[in-house]
Protein backbone atom coordinates (compact mmCIF):
# COMPACT_ATOMS: atom_id res chain seq x y z
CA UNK A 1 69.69 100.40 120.19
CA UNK A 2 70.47 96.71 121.20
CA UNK A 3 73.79 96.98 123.16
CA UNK A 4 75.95 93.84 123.81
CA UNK A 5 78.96 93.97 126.32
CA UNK A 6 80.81 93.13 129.30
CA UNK A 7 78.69 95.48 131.26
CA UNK A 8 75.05 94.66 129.67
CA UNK A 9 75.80 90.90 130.41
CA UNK A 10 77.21 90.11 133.75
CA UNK A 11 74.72 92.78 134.93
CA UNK A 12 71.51 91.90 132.97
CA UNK A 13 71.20 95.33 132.11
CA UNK A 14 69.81 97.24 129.05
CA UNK A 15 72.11 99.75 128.34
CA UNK A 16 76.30 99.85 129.49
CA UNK A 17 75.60 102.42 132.14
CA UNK A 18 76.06 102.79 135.76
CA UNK A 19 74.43 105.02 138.12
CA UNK A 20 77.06 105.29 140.50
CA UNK A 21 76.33 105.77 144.59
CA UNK A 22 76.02 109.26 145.48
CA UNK A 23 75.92 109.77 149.63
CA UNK A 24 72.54 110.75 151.05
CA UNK A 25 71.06 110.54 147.80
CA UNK A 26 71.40 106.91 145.94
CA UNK A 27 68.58 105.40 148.11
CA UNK A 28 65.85 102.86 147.01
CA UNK A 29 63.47 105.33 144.74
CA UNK A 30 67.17 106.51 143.05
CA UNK A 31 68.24 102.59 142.03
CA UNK A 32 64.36 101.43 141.33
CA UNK A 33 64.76 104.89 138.57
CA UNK A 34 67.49 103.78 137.16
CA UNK A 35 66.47 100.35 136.63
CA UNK A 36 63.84 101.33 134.78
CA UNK A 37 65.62 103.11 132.49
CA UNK A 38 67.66 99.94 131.81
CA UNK A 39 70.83 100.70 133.71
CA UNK A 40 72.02 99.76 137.23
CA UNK A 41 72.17 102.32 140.34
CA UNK A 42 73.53 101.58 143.59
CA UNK A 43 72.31 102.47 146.93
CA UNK A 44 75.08 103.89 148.94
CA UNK A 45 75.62 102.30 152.53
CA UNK A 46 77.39 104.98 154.12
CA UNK A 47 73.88 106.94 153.87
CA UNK A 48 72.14 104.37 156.61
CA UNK A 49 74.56 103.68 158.68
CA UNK A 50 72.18 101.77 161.10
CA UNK A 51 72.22 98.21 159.72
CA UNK A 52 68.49 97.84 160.18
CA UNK A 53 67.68 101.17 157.57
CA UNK A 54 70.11 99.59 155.14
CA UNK A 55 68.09 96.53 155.34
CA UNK A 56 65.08 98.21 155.05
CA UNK A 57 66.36 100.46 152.35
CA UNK A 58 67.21 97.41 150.10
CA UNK A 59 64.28 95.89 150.96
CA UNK A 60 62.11 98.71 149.41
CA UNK A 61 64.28 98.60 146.42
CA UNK A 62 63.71 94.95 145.90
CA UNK A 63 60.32 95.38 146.25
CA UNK A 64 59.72 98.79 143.22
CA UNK A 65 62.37 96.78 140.84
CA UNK A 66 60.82 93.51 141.06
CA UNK A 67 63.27 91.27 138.59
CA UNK A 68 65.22 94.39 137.55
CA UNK A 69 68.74 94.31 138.91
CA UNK A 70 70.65 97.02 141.70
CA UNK A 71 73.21 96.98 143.88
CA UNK A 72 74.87 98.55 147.09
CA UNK A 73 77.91 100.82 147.17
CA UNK A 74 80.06 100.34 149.84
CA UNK A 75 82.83 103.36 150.40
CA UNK A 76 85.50 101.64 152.60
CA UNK A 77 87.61 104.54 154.77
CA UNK A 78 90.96 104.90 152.91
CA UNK A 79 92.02 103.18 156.05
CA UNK A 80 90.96 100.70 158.46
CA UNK A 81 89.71 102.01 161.52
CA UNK A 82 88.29 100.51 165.18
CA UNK A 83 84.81 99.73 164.59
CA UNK A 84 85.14 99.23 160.66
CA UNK A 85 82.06 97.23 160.18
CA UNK A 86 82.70 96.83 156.71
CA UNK A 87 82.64 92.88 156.80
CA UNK A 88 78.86 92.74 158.37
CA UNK A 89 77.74 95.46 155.32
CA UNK A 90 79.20 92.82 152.87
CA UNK A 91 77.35 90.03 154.93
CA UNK A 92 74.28 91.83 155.07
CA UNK A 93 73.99 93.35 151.21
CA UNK A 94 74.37 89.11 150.47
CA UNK A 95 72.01 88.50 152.86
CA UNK A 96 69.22 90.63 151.05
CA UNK A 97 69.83 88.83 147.99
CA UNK A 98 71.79 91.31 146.13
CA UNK A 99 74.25 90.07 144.02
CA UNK A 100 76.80 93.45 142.71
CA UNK A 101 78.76 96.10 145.33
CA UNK A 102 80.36 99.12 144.13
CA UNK A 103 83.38 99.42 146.44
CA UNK A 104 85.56 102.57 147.04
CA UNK A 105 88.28 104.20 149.05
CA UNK A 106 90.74 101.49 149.83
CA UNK A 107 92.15 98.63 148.34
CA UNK A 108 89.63 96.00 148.82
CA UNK A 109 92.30 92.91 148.52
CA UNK A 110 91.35 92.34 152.32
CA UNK A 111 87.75 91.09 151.10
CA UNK A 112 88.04 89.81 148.32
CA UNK A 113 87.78 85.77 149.85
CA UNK A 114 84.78 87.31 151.90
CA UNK A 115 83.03 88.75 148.61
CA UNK A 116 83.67 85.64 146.19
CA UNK A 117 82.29 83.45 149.19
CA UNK A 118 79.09 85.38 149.94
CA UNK A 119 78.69 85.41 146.04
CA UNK A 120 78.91 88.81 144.76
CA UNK A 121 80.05 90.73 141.92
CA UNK A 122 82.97 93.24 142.81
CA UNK A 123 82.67 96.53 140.87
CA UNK A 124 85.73 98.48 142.20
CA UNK A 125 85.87 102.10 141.72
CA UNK A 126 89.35 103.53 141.54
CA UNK A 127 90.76 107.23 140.34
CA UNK A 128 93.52 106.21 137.74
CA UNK A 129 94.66 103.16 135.95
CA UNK A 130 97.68 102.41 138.11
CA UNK A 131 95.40 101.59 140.69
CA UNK A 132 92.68 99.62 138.49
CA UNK A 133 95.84 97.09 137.42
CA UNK A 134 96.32 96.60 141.30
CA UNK A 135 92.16 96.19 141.70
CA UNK A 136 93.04 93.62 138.88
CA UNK A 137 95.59 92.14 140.14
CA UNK A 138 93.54 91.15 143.83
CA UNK A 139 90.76 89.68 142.26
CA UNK A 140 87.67 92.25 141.61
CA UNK A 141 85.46 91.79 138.63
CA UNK A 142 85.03 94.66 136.96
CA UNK A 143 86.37 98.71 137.69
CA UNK A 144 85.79 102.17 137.12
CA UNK A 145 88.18 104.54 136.42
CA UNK A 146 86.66 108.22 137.33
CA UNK A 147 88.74 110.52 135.96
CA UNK A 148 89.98 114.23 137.24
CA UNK A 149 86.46 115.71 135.80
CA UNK A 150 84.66 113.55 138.22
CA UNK A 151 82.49 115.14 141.47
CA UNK A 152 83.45 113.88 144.43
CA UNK A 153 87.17 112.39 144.69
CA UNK A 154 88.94 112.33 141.73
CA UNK A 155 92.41 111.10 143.46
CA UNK A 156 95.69 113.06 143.63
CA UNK A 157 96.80 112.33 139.85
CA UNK A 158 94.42 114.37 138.04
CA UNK A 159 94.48 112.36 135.12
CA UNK A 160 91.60 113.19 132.31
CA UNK A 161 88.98 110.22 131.37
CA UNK A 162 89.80 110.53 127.79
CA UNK A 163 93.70 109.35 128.69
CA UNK A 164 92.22 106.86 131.62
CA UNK A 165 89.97 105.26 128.67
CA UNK A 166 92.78 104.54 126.06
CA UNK A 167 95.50 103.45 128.78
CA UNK A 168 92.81 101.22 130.76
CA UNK A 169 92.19 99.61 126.70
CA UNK A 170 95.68 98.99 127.05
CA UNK A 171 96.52 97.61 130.52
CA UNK A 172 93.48 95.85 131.84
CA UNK A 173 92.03 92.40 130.73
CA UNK A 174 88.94 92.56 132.80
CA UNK A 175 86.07 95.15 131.91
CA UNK A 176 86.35 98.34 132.97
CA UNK A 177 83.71 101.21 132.76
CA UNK A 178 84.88 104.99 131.85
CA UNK A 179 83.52 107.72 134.48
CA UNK A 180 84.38 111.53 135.10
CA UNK A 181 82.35 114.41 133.36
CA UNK A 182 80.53 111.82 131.70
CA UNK A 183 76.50 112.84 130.77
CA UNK A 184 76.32 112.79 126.50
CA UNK A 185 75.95 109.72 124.56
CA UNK A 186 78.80 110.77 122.19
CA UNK A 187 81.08 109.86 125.57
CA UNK A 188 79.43 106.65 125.47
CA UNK A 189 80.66 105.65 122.25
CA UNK A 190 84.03 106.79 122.67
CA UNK A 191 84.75 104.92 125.78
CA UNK A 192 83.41 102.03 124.23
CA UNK A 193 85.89 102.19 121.14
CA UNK A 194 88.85 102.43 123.57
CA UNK A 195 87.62 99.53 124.85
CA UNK A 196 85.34 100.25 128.19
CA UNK A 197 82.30 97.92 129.09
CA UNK A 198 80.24 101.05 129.60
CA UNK A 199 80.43 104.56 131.84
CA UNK A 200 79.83 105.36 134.92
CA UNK A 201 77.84 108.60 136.09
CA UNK A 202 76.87 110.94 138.96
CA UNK A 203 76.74 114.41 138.40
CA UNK A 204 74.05 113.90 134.77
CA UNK A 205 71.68 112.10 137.04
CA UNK A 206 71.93 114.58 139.74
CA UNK A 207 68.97 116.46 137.82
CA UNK A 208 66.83 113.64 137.74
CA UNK A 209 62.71 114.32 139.05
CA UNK A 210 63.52 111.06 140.93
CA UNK A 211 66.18 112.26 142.88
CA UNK A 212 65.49 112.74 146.92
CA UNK A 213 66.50 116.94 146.90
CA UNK A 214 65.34 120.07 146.70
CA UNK A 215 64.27 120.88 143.74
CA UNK A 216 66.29 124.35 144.44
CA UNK A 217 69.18 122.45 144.65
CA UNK A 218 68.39 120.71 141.01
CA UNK A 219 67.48 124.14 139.64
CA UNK A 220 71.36 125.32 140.66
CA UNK A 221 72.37 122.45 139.24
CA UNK A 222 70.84 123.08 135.83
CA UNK A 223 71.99 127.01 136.40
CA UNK A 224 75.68 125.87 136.94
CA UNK A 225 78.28 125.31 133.92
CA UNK A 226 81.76 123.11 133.59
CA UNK A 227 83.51 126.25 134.95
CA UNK A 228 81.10 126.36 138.06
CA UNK A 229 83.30 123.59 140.31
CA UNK A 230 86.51 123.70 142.49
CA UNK A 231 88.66 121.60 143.91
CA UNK A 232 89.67 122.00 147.59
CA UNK A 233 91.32 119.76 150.52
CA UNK A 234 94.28 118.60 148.46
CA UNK A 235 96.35 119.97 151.32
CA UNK A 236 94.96 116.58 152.90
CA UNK A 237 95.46 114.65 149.92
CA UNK A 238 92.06 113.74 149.40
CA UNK A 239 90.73 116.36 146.56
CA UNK A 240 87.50 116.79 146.26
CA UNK A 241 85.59 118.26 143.40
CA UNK A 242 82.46 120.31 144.46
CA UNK A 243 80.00 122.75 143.06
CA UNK A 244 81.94 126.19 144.15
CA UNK A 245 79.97 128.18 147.03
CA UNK A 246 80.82 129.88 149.97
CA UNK A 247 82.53 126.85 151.70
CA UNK A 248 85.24 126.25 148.55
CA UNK A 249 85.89 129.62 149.06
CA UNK A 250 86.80 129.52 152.78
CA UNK A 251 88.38 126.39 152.40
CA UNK A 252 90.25 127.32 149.81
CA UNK A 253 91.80 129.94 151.76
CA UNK A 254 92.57 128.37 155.11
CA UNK A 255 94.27 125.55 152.81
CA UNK A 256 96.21 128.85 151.81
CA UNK A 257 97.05 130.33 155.06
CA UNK A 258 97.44 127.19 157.65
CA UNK A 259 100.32 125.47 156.97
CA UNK A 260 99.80 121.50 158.80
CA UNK A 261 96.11 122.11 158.46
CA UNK A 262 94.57 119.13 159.19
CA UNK A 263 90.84 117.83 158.69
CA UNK A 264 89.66 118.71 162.64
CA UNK A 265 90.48 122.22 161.41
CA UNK A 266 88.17 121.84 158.47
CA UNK A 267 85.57 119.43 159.61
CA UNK A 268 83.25 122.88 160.71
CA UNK A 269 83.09 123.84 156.95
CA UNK A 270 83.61 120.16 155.31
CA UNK A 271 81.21 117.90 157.61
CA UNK A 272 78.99 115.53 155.49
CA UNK A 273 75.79 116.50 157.76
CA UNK A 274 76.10 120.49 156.08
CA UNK A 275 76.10 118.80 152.58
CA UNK A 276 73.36 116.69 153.79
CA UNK A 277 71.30 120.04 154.91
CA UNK A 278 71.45 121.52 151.04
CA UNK A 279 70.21 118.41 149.69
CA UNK A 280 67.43 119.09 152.09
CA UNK A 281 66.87 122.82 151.37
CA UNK A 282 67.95 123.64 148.29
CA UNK A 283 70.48 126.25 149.99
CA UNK A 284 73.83 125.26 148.07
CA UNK A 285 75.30 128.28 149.35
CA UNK A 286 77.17 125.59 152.17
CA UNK A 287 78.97 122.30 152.07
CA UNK A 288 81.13 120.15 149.88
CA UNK A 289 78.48 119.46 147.14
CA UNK A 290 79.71 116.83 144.99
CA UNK A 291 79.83 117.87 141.05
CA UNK A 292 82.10 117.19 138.40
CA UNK A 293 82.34 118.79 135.05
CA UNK A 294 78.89 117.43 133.62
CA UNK A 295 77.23 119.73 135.46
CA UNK A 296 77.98 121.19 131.65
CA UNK A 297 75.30 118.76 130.19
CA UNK A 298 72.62 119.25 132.85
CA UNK A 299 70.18 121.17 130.51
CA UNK A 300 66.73 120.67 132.17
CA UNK A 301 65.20 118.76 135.56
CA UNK A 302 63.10 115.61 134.06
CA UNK A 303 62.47 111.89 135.04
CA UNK A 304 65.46 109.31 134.90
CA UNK A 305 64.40 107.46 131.71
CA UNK A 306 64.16 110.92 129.63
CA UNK A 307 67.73 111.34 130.83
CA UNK A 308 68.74 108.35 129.80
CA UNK A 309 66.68 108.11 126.61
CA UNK A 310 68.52 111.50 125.44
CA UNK A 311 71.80 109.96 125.70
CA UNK A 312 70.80 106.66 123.81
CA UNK A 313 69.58 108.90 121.00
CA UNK A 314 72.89 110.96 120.95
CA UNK A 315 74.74 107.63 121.28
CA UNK A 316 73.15 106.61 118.19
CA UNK A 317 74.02 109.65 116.25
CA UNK A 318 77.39 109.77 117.12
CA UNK A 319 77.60 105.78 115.74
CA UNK A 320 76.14 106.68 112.53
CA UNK A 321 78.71 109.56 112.41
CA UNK A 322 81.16 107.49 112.93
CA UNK A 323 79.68 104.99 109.95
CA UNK A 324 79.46 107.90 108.15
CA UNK A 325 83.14 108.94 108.44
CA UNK A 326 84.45 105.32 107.32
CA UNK A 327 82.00 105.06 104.26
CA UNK A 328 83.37 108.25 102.83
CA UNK A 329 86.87 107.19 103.60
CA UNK A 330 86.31 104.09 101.58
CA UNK A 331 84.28 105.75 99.38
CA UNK A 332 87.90 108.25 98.69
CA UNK A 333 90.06 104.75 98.48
């Protein structure tokens, strides 16, 4: 299929699909995959925190991609702390010669003068359309809108992606990409006829061979269904979706029993570096492992491009279903 929007253009990509950032995973071998395959990954800062890794990390990138096209997510703290050295990450990804970020977790209207200066693309990822029309409204190029399906944060409005896709076709005149148990090619289409640029994905590429984990980890991955997540923390307000295991569980219930629980209470259970340990063992017994409802569509463990090729081909059959449907209801006319 030749594909021809918002998203294939500004980006130089193949195909209208994002591989968003995933922490301690989205490195160089993850984006120089998906490039390949003729969509765009980012490599998510937060996972080298040491400026010098980052910039060694995006160096290897640049090096296995050659002409084809990545960029850096950047989650910004949903507020600004001492230390923030979110400015230098922004000065740095330019510095490397990248051109698009993926930014997250606050509203980046702080940056935006910053960003258009150092000459990058702003891909702003937000978890309902209320706050896309603000991204809008500051100045960012392009959004996603994850909805409630999503792994990872889905926001404290829980709305669906199918009801994100057809207000966002409404509401927003930049493009905007559709994300949130997204991982079939039938998706695809849909959020292209209400009007997305593309989708954006996480928990479909999460089986990828490319993917730095164990490949216990993929295997539960594959094992799991739709039902197999929960949502815990949204005592904090800041829900996250995870594959369920022993740590939803005991979250879950000291969410139920501590009234004023606050994250120092949870932070044994919830701390990034136990996630990071599963990736790392294939134990997914512990931690707050990201996964949204596509963990429905993850069939099989096999290279990036097969992954993507699959969804293509169902993309295509869901078109000519589509032409299909409108012949015959001419056809009846």
């Amino acid at each position: 299929m030749i594909w021809n929007t918002e998203l294939t253009r500004r980006l130089g990509i193949r195909r209208p699909i994002v591989a968003g950032g995933l922490q301690w995973l989205a490195d160089a071998r993850y984006v120089t995959a998906a490039a390949q395959a003729g969509i765009m990954g980012f490599i998510t800062a937060a996972s080298f925190p040491d400026h010098a890794d980052l910039r060694a990390e995006i160096t290897r990138a640049r090096a296995a991609c050659g002409d084809l096209p990545f960029g850096v997510n950047v989650s910004m703290l949903p507020k600004l702390v001492p230390g923030d050295q979110t400015e230098d990450v922004f000065r740095l990804i330019a510095d490397e010669g990248v051109r698009v970020v993926e930014t997250s977790g606050r509203n980046p209207e702080p940056y935006i003068p910053l960003l258009k200066d150092l000459g990058l693309m702003v891909l702003h990822k937000v978890p309902a359309v209320r706050y896309a029309v603000k991204a809008q409204s500051v100045g960012v190029d392009m959004v996603s809108i994850v909805g409630a399906e999503c792994g990872g944060h889905p926001g404290m409005d829980m709305i669906g992606s199918f009801v994100n896709g057809a207000m966002a076709g409404e509401a927003l005149d930049i493009p905007f990409l559709i994300g949130g148990g997204v991982g079939h090619g039938s998706q695809l289409i849909a959020a292209l006829g209400m009007g997305a640029a593309g989708v954006v994905m996480g928990t479909r590429l999460l089986v990828s061979e490319e993917l730095g984990a164990h490949e216990d980890y993929k295997k539960a991955l594959v094992a799991a269904t739709e039902r197999d997540t929960a949502l815990t923390m949204s005592s904090l307000r800041n829900t996250v979706r995870t594959l369920a295991n022993d740590t939803t569980a005991e979250v879950l219930r000291m969410e139920a029993d501590t009234p004023d629980i606050t994250i120092r209470d949870l932070m044994p259970l919830v701390s990034g570096r136990i996630g990071r340990k599963a990736y790392e063992t294939g134990d997914v017994s512990r931690g707050l492992l990201s996964a949204g409802h596509a963990l429905g569509l993850t069939d099989r463990i096999e290279p990036m491009a097969d992954i993507i090729a699959r969804i293509e081909a169902q993309a295509a059959t869901a078109q000519q279903r589509i032409v299909g449907t409108l012949q015959m209801s001419e056809a009846a006319e």
